[in-house]
PDB file of N, CA and C in Angstrom:
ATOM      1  N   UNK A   1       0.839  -1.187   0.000  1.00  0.00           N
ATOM      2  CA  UNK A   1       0.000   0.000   0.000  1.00  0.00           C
ATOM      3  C   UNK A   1       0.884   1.251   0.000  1.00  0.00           C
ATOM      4  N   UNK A   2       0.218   2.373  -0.713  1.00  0.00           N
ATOM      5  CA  UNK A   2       0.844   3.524  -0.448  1.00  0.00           C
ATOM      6  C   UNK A   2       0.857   4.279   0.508  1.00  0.00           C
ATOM      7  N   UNK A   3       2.190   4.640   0.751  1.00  0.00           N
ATOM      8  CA  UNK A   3       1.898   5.723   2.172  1.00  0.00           C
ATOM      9  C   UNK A   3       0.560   6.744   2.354  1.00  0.00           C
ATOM     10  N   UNK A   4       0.501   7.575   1.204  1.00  0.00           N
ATOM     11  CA  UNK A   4      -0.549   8.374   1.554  1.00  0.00           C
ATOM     12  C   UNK A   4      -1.878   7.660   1.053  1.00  0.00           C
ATOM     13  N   UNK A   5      -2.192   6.037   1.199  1.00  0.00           N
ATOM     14  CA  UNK A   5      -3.674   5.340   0.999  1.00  0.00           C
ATOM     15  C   UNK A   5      -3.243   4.902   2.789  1.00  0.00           C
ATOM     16  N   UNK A   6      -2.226   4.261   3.076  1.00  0.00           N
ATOM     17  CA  UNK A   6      -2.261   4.038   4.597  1.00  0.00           C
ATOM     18  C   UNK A   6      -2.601   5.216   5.621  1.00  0.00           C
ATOM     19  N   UNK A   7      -2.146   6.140   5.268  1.00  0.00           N
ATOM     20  CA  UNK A   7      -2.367   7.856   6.111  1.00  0.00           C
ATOM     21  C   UNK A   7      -3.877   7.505   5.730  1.00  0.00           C
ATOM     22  N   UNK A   8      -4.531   7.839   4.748  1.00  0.00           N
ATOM     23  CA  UNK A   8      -6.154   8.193   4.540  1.00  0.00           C
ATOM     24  C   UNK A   8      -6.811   7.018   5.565  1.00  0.00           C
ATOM     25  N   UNK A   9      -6.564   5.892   5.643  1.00  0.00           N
ATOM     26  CA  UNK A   9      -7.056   5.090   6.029  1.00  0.00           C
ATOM     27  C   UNK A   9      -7.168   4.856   7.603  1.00  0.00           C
ATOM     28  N   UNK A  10      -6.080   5.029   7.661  1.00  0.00           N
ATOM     29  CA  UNK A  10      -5.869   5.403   9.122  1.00  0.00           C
ATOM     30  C   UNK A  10      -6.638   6.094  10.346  1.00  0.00           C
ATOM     31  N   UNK A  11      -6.659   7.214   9.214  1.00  0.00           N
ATOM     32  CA  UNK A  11      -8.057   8.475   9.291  1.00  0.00           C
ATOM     33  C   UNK A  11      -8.927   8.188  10.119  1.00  0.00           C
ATOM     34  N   UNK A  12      -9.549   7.534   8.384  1.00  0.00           N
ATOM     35  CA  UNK A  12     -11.010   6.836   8.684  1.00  0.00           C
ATOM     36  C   UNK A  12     -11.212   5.924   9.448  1.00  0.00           C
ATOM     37  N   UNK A  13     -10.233   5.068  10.046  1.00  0.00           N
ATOM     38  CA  UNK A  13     -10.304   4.230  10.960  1.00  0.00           C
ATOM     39  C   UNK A  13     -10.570   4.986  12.385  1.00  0.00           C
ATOM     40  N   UNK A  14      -9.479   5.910  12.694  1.00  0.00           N
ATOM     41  CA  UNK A  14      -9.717   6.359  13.341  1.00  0.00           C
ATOM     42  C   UNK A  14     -10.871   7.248  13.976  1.00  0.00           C
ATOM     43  N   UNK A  15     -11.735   8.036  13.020  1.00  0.00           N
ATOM     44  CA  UNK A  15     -12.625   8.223  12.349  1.00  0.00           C
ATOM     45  C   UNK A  15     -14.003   6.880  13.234  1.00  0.00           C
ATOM     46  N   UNK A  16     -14.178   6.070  12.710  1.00  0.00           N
ATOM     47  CA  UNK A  16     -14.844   4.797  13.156  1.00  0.00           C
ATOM     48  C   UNK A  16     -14.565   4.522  14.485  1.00  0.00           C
ATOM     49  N   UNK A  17     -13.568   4.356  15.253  1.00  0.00           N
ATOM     50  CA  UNK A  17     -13.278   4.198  16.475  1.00  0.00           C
ATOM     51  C   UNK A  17     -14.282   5.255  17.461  1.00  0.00           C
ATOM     52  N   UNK A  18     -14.014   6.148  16.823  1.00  0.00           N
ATOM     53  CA  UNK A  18     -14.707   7.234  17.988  1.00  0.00           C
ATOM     54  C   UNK A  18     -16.476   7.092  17.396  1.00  0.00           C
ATOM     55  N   UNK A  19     -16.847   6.910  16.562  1.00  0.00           N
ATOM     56  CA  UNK A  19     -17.675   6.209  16.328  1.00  0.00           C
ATOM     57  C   UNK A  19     -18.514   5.517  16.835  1.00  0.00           C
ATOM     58  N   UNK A  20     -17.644   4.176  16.910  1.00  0.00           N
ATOM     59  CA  UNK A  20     -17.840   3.169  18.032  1.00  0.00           C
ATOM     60  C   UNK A  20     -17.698   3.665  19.021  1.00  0.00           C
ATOM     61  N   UNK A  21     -17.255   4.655  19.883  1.00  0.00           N
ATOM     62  CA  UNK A  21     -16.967   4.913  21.023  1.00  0.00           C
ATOM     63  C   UNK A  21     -18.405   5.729  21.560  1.00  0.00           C
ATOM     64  N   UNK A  22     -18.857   6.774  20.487  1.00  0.00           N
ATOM     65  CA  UNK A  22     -19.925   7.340  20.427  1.00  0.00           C
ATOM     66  C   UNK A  22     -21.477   6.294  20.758  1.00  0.00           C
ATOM     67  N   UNK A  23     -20.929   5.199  20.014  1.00  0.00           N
ATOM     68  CA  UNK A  23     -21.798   4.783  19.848  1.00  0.00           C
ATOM     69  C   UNK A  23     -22.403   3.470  21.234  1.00  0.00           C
ATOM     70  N   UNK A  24     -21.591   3.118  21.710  1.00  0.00           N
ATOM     71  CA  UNK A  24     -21.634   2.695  23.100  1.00  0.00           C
ATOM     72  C   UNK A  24     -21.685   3.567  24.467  1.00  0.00           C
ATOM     73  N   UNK A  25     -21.645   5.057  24.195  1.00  0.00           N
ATOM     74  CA  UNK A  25     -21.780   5.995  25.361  1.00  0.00           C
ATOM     75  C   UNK A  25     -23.557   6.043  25.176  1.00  0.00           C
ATOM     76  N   UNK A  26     -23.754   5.883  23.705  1.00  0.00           N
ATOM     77  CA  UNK A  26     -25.429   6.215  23.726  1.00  0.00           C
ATOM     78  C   UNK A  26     -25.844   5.055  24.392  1.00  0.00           C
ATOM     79  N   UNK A  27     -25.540   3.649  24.039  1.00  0.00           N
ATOM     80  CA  UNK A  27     -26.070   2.584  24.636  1.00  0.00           C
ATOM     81  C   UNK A  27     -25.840   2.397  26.084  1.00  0.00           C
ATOM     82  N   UNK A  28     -24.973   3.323  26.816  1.00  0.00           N
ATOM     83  CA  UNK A  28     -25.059   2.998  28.430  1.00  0.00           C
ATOM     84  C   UNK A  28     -25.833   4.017  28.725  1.00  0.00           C
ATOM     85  N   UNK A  29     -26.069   5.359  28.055  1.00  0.00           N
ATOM     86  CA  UNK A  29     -27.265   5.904  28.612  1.00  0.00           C
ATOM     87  C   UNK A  29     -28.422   5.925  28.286  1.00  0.00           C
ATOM     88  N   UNK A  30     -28.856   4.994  27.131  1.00  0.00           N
ATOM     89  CA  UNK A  30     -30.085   4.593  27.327  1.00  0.00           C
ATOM     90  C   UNK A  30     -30.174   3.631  28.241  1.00  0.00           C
ATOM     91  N   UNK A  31     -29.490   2.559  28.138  1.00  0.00           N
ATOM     92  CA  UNK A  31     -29.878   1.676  29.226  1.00  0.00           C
ATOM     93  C   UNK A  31     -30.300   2.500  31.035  1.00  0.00           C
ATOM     94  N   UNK A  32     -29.067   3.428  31.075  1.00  0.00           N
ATOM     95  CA  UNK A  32     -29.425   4.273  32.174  1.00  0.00           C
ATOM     96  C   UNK A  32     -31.042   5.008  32.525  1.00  0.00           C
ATOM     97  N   UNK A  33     -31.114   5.584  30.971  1.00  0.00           N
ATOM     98  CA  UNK A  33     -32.822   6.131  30.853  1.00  0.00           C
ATOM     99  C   UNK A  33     -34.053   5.391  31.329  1.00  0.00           C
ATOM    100  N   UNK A  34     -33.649   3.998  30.501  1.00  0.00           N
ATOM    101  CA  UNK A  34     -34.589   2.912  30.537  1.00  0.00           C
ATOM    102  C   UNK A  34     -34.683   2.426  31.999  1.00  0.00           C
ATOM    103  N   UNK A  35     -33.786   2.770  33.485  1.00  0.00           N
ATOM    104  CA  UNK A  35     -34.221   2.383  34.558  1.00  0.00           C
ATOM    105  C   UNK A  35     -34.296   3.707  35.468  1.00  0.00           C
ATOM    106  N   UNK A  36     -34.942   4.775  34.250  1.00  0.00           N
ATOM    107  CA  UNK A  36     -35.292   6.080  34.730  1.00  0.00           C
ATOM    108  C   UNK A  36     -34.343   6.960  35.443  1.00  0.00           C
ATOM    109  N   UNK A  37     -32.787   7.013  35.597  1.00  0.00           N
ATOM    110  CA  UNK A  37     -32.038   7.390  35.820  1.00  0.00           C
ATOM    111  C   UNK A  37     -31.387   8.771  35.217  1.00  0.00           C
ATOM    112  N   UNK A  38     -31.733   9.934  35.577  1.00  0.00           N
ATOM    113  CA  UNK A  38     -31.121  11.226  34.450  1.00  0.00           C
ATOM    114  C   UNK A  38     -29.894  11.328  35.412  1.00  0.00           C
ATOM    115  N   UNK A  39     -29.168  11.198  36.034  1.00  0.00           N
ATOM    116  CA  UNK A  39     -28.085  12.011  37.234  1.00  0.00           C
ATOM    117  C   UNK A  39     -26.932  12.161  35.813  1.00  0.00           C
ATOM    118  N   UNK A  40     -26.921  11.072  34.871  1.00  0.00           N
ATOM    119  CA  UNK A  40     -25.442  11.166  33.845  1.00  0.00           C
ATOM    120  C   UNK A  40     -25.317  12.054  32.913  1.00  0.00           C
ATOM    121  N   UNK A  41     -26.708  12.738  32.757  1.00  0.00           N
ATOM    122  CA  UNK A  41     -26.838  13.401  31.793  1.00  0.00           C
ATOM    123  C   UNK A  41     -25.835  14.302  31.201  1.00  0.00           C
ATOM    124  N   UNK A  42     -25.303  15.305  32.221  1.00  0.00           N
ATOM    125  CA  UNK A  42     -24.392  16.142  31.927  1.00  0.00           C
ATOM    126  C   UNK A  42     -22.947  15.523  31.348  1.00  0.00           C
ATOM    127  N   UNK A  43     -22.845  14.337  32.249  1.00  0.00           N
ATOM    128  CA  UNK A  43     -21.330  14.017  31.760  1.00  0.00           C
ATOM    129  C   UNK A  43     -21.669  13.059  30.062  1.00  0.00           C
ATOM    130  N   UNK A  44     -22.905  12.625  29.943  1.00  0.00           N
ATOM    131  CA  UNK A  44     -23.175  12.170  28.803  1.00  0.00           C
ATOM    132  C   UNK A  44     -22.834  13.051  27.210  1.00  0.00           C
ATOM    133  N   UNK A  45     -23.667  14.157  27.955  1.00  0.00           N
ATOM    134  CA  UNK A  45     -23.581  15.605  26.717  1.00  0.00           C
ATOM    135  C   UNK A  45     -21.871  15.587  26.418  1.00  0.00           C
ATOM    136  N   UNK A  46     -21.494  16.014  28.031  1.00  0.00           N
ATOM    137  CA  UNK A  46     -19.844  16.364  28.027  1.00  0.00           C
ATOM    138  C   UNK A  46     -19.366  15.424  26.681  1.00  0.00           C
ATOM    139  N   UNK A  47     -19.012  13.968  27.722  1.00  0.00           N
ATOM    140  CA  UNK A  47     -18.258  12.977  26.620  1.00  0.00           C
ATOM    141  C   UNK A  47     -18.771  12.947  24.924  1.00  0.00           C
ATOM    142  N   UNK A  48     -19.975  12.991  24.895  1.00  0.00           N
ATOM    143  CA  UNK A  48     -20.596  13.278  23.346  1.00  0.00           C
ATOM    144  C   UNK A  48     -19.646  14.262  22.463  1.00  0.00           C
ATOM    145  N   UNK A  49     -19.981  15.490  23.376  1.00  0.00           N
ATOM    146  CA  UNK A  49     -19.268  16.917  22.480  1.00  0.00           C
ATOM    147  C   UNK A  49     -17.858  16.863  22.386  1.00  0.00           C
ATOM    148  N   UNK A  50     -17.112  15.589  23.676  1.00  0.00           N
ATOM    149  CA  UNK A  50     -15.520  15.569  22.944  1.00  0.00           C
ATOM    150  C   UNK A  50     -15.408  14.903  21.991  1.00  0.00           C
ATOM    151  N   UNK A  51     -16.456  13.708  21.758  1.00  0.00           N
ATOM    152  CA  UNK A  51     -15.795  13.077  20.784  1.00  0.00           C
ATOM    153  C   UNK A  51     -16.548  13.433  19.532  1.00  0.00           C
ATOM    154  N   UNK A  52     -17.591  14.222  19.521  1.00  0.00           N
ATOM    155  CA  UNK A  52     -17.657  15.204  18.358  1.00  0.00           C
ATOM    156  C   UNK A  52     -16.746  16.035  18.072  1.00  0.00           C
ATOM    157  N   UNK A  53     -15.939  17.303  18.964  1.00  0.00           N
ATOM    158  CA  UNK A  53     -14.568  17.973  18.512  1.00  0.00           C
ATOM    159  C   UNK A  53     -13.665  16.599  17.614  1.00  0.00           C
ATOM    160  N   UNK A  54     -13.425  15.402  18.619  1.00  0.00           N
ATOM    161  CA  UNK A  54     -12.142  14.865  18.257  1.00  0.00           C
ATOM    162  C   UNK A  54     -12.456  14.543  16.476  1.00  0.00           C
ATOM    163  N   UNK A  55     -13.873  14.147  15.895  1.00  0.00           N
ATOM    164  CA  UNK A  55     -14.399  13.832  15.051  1.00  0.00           C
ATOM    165  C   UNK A  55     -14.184  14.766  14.137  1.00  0.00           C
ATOM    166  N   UNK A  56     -14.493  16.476  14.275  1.00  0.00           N
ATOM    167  CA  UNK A  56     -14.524  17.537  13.763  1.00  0.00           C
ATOM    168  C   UNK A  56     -12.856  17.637  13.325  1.00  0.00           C
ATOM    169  N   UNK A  57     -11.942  17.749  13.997  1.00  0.00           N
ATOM    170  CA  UNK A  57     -10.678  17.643  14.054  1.00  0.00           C
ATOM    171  C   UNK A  57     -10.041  16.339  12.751  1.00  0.00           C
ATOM    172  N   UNK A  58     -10.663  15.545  13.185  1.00  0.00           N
ATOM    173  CA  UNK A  58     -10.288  14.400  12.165  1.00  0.00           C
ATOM    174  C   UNK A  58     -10.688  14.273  10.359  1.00  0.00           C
ATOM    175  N   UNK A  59     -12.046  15.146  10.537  1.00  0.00           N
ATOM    176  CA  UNK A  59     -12.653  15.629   9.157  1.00  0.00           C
ATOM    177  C   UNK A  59     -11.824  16.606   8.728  1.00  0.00           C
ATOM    178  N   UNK A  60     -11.504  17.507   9.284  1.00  0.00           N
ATOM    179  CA  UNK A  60     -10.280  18.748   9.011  1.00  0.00           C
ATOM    180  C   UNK A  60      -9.146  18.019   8.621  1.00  0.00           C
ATOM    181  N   UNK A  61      -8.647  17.037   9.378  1.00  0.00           N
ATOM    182  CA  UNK A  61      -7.360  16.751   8.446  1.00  0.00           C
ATOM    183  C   UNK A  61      -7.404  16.175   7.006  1.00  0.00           C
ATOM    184  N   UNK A  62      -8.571  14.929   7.558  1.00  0.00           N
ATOM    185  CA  UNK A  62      -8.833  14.380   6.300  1.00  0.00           C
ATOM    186  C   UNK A  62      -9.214  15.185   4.738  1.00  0.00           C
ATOM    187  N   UNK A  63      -9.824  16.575   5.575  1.00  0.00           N
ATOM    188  CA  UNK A  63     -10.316  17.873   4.388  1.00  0.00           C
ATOM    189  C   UNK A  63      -8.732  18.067   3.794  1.00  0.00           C
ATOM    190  N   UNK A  64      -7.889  19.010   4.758  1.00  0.00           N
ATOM    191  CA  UNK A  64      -6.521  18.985   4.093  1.00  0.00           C
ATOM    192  C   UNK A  64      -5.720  18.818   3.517  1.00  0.00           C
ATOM    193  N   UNK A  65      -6.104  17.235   3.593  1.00  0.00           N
ATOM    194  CA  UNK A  65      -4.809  15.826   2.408  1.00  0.00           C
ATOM    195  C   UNK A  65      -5.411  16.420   1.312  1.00  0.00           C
ATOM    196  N   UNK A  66      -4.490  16.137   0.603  1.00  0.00           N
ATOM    197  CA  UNK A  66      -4.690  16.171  -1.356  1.00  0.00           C
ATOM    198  C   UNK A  66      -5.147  14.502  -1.743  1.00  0.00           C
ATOM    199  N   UNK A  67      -6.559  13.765  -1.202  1.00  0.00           N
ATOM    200  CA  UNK A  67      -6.576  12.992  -1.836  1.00  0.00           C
ATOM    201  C   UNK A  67      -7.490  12.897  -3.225  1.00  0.00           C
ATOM    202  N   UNK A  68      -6.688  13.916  -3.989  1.00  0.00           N
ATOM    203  CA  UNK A  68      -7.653  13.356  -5.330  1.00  0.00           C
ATOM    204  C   UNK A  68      -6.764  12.449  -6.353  1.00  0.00           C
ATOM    205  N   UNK A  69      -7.440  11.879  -6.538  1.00  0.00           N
ATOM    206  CA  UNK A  69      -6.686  10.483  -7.160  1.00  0.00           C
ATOM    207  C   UNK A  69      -5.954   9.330  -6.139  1.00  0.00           C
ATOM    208  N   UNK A  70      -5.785   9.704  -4.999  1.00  0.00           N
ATOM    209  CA  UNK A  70      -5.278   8.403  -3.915  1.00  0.00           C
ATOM    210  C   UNK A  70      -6.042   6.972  -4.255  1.00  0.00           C
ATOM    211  N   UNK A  71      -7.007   7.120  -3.827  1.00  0.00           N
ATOM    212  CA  UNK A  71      -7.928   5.757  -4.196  1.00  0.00           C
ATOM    213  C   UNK A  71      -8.196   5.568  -5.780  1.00  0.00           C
ATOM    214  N   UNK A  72      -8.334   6.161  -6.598  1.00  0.00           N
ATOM    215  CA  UNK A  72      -8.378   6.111  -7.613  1.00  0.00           C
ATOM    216  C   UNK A  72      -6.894   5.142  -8.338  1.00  0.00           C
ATOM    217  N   UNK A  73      -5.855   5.240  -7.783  1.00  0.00           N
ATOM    218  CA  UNK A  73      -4.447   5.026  -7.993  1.00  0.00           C
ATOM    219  C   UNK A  73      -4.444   3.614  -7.339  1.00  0.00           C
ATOM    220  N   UNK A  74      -5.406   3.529  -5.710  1.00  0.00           N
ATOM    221  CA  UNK A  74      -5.575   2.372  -4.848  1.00  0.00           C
ATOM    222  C   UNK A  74      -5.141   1.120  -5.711  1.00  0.00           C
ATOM    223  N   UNK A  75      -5.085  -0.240  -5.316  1.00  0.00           N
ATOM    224  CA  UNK A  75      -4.952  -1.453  -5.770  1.00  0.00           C
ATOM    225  C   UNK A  75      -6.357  -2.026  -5.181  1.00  0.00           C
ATOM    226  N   UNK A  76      -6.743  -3.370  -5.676  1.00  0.00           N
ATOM    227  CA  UNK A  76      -7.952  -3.909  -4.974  1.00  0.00           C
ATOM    228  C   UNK A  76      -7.706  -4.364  -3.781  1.00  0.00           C
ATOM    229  N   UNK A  77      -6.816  -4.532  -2.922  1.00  0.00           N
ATOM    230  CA  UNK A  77      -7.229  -4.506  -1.257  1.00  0.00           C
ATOM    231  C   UNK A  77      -7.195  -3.766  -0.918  1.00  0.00           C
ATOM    232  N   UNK A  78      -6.837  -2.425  -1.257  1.00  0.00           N
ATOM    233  CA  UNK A  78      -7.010  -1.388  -1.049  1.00  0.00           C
ATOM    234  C   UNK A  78      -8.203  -0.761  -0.736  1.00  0.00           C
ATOM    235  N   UNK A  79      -8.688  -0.776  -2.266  1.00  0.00           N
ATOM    236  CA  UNK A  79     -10.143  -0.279  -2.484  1.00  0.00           C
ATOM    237  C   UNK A  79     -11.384  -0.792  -1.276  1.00  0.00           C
ATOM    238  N   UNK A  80     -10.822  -2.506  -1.063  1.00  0.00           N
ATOM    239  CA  UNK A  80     -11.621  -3.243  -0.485  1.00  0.00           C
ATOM    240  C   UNK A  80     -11.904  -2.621   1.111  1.00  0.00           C
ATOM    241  N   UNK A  81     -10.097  -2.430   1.456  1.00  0.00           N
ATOM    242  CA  UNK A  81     -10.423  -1.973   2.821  1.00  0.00           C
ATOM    243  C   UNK A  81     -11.558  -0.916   3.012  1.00  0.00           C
ATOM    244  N   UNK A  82     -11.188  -0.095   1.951  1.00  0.00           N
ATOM    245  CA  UNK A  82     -11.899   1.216   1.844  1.00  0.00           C
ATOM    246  C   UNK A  82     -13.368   1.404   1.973  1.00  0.00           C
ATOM    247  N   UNK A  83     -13.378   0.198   1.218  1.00  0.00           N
ATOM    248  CA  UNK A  83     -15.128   0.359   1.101  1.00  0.00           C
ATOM    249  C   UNK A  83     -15.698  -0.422   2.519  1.00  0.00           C
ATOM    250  N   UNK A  84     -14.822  -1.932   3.260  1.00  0.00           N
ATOM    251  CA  UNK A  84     -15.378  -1.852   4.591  1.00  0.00           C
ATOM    252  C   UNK A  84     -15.249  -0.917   5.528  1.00  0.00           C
ATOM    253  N   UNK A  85     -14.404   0.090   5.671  1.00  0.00           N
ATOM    254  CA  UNK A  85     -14.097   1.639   6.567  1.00  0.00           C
ATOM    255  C   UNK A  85     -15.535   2.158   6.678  1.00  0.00           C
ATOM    256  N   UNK A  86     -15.883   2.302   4.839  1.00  0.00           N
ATOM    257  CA  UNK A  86     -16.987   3.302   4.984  1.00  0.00           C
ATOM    258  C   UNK A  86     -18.448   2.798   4.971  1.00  0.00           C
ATOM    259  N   UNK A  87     -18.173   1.143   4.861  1.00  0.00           N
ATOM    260  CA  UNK A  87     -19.726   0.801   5.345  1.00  0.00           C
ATOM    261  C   UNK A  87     -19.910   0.860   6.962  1.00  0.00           C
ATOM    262  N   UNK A  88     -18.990   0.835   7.354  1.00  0.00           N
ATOM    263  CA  UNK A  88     -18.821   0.670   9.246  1.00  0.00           C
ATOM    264  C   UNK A  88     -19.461   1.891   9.410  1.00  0.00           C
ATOM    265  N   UNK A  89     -18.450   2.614   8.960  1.00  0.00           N
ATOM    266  CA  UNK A  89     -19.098   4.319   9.399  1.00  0.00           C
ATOM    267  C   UNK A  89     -20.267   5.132   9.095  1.00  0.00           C
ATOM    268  N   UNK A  90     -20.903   4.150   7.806  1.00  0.00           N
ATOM    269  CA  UNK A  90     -22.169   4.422   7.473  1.00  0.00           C
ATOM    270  C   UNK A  90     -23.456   3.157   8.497  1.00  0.00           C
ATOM    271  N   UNK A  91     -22.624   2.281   8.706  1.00  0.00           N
ATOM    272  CA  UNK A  91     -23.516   1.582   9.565  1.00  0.00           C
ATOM    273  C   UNK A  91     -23.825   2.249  10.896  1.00  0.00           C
ATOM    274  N   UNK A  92     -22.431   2.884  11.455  1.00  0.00           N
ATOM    275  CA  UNK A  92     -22.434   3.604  12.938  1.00  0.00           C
ATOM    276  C   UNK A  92     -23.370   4.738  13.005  1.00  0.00           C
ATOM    277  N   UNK A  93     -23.125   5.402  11.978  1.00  0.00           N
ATOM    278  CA  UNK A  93     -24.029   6.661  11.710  1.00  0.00           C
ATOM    279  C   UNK A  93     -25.257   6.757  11.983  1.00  0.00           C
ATOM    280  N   UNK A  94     -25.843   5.418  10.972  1.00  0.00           N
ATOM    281  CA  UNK A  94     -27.611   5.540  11.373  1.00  0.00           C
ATOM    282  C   UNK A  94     -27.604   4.746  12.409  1.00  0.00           C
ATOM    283  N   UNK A  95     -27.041   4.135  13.154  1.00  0.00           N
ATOM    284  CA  UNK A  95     -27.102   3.184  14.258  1.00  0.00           C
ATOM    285  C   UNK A  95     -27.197   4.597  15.257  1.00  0.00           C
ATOM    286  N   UNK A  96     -26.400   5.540  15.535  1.00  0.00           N
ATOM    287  CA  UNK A  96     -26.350   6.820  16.402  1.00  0.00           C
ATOM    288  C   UNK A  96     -27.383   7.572  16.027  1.00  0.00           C
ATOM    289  N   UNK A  97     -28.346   7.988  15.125  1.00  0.00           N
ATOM    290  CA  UNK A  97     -29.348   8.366  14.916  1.00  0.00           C
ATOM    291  C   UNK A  97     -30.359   8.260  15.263  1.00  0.00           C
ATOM    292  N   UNK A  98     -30.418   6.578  14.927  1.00  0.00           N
ATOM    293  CA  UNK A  98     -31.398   5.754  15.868  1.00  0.00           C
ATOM    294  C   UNK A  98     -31.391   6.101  17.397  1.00  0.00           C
ATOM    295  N   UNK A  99     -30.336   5.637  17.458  1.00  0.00           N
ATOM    296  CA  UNK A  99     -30.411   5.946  18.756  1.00  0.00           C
ATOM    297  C   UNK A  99     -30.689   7.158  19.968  1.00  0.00           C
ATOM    298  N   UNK A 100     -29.963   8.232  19.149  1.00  0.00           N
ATOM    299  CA  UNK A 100     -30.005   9.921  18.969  1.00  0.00           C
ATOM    300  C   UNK A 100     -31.741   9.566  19.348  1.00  0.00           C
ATOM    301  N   UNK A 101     -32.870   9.199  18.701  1.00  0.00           N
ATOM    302  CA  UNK A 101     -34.072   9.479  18.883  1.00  0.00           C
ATOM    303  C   UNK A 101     -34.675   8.426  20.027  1.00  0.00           C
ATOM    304  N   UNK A 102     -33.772   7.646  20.284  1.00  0.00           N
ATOM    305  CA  UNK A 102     -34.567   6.563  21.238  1.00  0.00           C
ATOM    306  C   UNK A 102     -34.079   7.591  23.148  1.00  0.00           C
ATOM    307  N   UNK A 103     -33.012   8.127  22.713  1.00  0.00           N
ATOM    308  CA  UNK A 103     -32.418   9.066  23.769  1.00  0.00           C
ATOM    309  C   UNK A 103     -33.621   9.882  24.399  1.00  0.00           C
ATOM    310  N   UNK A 104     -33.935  10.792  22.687  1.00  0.00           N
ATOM    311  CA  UNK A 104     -35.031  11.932  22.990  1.00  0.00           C
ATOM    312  C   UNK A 104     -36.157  11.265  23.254  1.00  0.00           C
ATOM    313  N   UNK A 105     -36.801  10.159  22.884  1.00  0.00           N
ATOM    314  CA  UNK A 105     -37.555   9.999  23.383  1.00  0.00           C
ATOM    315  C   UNK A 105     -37.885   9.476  24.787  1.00  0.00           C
ATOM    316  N   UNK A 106     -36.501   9.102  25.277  1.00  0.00           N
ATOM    317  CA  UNK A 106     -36.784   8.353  26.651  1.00  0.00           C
ATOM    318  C   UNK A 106     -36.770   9.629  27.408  1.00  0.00           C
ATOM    319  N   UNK A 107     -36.071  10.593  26.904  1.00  0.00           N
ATOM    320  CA  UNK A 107     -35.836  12.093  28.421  1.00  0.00           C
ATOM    321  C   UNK A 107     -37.110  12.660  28.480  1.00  0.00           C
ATOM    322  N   UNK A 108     -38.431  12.630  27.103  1.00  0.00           N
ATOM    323  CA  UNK A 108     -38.849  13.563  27.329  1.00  0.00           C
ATOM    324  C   UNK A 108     -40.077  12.777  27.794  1.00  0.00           C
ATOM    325  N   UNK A 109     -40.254  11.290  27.909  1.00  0.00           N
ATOM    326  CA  UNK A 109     -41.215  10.537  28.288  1.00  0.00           C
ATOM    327  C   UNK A 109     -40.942  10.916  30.166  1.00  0.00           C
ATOM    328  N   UNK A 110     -39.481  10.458  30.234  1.00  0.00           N
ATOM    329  CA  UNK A 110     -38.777  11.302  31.719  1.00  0.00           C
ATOM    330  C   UNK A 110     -39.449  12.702  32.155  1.00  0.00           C
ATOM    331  N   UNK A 111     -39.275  13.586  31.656  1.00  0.00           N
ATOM    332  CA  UNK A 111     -40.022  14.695  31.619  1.00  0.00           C
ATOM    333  C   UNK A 111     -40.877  14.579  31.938  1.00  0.00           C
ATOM    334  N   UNK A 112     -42.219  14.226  31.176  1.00  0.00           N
ATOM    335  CA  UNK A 112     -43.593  13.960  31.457  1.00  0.00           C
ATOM    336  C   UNK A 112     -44.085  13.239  32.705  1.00  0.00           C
ATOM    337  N   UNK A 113     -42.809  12.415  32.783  1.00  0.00           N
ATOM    338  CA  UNK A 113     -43.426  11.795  34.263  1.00  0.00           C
ATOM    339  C   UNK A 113     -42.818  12.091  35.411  1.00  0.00           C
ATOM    340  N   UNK A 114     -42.000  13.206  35.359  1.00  0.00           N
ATOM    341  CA  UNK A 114     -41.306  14.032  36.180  1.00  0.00           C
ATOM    342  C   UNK A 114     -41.038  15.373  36.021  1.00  0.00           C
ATOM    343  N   UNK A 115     -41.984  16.051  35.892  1.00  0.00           N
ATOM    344  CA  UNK A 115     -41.960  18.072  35.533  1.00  0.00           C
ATOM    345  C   UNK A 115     -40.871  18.466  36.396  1.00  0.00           C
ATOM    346  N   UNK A 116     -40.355  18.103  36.618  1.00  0.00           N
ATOM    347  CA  UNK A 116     -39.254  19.120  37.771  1.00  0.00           C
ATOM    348  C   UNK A 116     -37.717  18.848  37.075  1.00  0.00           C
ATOM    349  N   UNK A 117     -37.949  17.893  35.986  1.00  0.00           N
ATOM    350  CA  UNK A 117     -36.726  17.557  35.392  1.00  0.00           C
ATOM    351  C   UNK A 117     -36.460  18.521  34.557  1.00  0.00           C
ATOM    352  N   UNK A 118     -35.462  19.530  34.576  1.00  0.00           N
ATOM    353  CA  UNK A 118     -34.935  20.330  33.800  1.00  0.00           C
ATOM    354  C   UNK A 118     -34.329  19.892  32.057  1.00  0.00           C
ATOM    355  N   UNK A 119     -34.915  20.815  31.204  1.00  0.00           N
ATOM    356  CA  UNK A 119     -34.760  20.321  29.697  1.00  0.00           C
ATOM    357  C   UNK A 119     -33.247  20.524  29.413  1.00  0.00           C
TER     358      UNK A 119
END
């Protein structure tokens, strides 16, 4: 592989990791929701919005590289890796979406059955 297809990749791996990382902070606080528990909330938001910066940060570099033509140039395991990177990250995505709404809906069902809970 080429250095700058291993750099891109890397990325996106990295990229996916936080991902996954994102994506298991939602699943311990729903589970938390689901036994009516808000106390995590804040540190939930917190950890969310770092690993959105770290995410934001990682799109910026990846913006930066000159990859036009990198993959294009790729070999086929190359390509291959490439395309499992970005089904992961397209799988994680709507998987956090989903979830993103199973969140809102558990706080504000919370809400309703607790008015004193601050939005």
């Amino acid at each position: 592989m080429s250095k700058k297809v291993i750099a891109l990749l890397e990325l996106l791996e990295q990229k996916n990791s936080y991902l996954l990382e994102f994506h298991k902070i939602n699943i311990d606080e729903i589970n938390r929701l689901h036994q009516g528990c808000i106390d995590n909330l804040e540190n939930f938001y917190y950890s969310r919005e770092l690993l959105l910066n770290a995410i934001d940060k990682l799109d910026h570099k990846f913006s930066e590289k000159d990859t036009s033509g990198d993959f294009l140039k790729a070999n086929k395991a190359e390509k291959k890796k490439l395309l499992e990177i970005l089904k992961l990250k397209k799988d994680m995505v709507l998987s956090i979406l989903d979830q993103d709404l199973v969140i809102i809906s558990l706080i504000e069902k919370l809400q309703n059955k607790y008015p004193s809970i601050a939005s």
